[in-house]
Protein backbone atom coordinates (compact mmCIF):
# COMPACT_ATOMS: atom_id res chain seq x y z
CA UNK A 1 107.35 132.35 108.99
CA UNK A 2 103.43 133.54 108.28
CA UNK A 3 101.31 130.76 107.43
CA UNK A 4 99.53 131.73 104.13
CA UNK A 5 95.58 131.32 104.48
CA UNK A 6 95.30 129.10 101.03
CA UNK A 7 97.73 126.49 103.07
CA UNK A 8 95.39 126.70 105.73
CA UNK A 9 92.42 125.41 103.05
CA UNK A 10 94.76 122.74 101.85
CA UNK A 11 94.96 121.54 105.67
CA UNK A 12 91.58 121.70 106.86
CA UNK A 13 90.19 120.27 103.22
CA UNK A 14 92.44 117.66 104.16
CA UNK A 15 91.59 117.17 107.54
CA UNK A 16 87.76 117.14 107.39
CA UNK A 17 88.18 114.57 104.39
CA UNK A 18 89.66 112.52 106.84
CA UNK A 19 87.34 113.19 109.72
CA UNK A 20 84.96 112.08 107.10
CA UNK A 21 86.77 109.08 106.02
CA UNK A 22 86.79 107.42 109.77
CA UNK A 23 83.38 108.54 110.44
CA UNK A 24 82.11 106.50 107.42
CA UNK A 25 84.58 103.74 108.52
CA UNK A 26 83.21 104.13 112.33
CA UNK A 27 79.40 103.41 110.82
CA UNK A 28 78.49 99.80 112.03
CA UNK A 29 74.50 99.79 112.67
CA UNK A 30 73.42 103.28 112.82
CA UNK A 31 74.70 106.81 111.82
CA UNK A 32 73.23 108.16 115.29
CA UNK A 33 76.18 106.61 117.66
CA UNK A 34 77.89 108.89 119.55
CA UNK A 35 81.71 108.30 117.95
CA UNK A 36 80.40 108.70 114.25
CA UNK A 37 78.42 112.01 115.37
CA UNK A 38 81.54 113.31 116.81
CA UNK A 39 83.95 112.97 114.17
CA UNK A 40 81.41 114.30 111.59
CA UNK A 41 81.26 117.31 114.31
CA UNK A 42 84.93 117.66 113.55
CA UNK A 43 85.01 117.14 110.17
CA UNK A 44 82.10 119.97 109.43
CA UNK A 45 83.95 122.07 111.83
CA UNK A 46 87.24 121.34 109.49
CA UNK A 47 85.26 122.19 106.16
CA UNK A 48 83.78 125.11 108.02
CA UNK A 49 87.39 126.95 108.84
CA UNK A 50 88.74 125.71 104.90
CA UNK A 51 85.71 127.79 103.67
CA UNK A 52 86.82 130.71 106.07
CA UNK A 53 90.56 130.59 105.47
CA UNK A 54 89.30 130.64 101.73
CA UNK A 55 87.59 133.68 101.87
CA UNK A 56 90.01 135.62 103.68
CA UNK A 57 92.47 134.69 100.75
CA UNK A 58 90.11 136.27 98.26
CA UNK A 59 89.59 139.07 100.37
CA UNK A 60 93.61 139.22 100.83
CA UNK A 61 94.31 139.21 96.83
CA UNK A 62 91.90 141.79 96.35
CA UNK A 63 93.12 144.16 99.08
CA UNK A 64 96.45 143.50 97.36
CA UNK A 65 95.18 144.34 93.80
CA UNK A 66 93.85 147.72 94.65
């Protein structure tokens, strides 16, 4: 079984939102500590690869059209 770029958005969208969700939840006195920079790090990264995996569905359906 292929896995379909569009699920991949749905996962990483997912993923990051989470990521984003415990770095908020991590936040105690300062944004700067080291766990709350690292799971925004992962969570950018995550949004980063949705946008990608986005994109290479458009690119797919066009390909496809033509």
């Amino acid at each position: 079984m292929r896995i379909k770029p569009i699920n991949m958005v749905f996962f990483y969208a997912i993923m990051g939102c989470l990521f984003t969700y415990l770095a908020v939840a991590s936040f105690k006195e300062s944004v700067f500590e080291w766990h709350t920079m690292l799971l925004m790090l992962i969570a950018t990264f995550d949004f980063g690869v949705s946008i990608r995996a986005y994109l290479l569905h458009k690119k797919i359906k066009s390909m496809q059209k033509k």
